[in-house]
C-alpha atoms as a PDB file:
ATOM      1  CA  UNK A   1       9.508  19.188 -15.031  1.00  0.00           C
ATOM      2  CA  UNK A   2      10.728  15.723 -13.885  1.00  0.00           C
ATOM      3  CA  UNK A   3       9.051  13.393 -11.806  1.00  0.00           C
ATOM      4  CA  UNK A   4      10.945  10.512  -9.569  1.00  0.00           C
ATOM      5  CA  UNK A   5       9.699   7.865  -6.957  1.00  0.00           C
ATOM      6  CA  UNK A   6      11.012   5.800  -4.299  1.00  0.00           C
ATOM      7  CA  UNK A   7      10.128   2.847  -2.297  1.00  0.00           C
ATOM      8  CA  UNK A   8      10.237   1.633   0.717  1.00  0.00           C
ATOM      9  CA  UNK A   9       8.875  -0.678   3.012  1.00  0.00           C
ATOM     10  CA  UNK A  10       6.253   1.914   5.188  1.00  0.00           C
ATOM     11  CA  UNK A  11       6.009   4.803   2.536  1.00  0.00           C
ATOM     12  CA  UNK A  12       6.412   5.817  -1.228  1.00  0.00           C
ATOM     13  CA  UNK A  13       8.064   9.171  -1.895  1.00  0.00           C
ATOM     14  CA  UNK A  14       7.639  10.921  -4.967  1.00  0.00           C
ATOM     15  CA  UNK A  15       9.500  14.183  -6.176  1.00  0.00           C
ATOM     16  CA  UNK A  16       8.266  16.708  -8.682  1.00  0.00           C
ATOM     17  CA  UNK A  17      10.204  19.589  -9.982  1.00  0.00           C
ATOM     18  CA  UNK A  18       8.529  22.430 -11.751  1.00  0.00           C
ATOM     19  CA  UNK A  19      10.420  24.964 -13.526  1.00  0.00           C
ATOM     20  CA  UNK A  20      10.230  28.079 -13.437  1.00  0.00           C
ATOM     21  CA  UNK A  21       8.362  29.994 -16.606  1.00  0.00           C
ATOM     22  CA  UNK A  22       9.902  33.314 -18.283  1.00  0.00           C
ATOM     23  CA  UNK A  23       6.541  34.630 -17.155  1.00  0.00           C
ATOM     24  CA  UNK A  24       7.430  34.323 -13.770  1.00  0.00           C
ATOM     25  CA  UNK A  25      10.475  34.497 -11.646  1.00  0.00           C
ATOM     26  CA  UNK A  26       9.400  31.863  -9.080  1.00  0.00           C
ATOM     27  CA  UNK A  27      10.865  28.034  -9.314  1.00  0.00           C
ATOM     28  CA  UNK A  28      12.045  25.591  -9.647  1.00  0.00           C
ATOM     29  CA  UNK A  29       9.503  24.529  -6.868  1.00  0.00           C
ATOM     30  CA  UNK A  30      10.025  21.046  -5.447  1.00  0.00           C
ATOM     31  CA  UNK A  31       7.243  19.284  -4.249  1.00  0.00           C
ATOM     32  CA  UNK A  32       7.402  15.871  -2.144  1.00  0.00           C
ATOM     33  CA  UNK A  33       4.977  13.683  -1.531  1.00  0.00           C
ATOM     34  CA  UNK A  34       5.283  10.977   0.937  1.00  0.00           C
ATOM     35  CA  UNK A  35       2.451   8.111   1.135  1.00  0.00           C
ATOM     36  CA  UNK A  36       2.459   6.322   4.442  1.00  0.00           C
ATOM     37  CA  UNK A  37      -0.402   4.329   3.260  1.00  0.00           C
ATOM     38  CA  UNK A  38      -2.084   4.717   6.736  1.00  0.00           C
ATOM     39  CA  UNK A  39      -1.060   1.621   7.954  1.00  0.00           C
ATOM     40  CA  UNK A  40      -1.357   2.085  11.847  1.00  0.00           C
ATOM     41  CA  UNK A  41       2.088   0.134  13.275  1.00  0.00           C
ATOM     42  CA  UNK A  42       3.980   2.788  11.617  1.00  0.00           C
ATOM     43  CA  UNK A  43       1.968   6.080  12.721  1.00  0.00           C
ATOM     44  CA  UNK A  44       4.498   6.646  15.778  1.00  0.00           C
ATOM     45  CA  UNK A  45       7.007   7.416  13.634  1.00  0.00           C
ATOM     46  CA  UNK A  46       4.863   9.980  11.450  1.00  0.00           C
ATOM     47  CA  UNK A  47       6.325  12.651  13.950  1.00  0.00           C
ATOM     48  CA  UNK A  48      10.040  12.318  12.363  1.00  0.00           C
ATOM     49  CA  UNK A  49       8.601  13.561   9.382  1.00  0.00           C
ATOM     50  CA  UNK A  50       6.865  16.962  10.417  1.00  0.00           C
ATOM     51  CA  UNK A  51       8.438  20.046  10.030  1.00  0.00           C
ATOM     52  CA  UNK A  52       7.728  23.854  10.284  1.00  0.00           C
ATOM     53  CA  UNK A  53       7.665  24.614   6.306  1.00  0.00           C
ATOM     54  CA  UNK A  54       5.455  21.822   5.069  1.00  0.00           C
ATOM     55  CA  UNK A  55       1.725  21.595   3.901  1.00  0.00           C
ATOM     56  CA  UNK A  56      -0.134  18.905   5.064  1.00  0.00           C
ATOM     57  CA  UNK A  57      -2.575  16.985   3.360  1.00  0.00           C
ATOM     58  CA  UNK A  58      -4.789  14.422   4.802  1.00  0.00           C
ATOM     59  CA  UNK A  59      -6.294  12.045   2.863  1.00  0.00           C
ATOM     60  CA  UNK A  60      -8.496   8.916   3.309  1.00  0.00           C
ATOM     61  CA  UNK A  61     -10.828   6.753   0.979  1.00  0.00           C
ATOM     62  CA  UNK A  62     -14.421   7.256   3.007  1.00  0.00           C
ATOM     63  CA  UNK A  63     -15.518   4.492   1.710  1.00  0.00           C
ATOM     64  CA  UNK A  64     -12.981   1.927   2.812  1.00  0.00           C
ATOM     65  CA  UNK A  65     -13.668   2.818   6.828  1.00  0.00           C
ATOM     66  CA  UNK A  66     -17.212   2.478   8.330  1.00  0.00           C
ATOM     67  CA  UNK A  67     -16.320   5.805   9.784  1.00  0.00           C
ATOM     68  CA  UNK A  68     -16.114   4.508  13.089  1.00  0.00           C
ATOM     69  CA  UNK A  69     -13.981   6.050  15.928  1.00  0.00           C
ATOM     70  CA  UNK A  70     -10.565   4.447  14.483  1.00  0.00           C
ATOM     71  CA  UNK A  71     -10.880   6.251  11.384  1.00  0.00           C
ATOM     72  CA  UNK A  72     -11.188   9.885  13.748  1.00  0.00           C
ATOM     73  CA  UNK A  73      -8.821   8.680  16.360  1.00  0.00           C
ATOM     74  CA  UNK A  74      -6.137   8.411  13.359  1.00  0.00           C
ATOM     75  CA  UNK A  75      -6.738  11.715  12.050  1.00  0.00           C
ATOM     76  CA  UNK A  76      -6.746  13.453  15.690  1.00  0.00           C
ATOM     77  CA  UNK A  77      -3.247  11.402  16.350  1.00  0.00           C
ATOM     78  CA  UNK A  78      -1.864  13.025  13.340  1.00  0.00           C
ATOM     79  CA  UNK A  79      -3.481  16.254  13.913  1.00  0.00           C
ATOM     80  CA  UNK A  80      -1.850  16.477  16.983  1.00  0.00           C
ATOM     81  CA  UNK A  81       1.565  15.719  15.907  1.00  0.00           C
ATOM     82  CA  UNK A  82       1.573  18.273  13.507  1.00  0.00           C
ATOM     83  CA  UNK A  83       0.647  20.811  16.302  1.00  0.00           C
END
């Protein structure tokens, strides 16, 4: 299991490998994680980033937005570029 990060000026990727067990036969599975931070100048290029065999997750601190429509117009933007 190793764990590496990197960077850059509109997103942090991570990377972490897990092994596979003798119990099972799956692995090594590789996840990725990459943190946009939300910041809305850079949501056009989300897009690049989407591709057929990924899981998306979503995820927003409710308490940092007054949950007003920006906060559901950014989710629907991304929702539909993931479509």
């Amino acid at each position: 299991k190793s764990t590496t990060t990197r960077n850059f000026p509109i997103l942090d990727i991570s990377e972490w490998i897990y092994d596979k067990t003798p119990r099972t036969s799956l692995g090594p599975v590789t996840f990725r994680i990459w943190d946009f931070g939300g910041e809305q100048e850079f949501q056009s290029v989300y897009q690049y980033f989407f591709t057929r065999r990924t899981l998306y997750i979503i995820c927003w601190k409710m308490t940092e937005y007054d949950m007003n429509e920006q906060i559901f117009e950014t989710i629907h933007n991304i929702l539909i570029n993931i479509q």
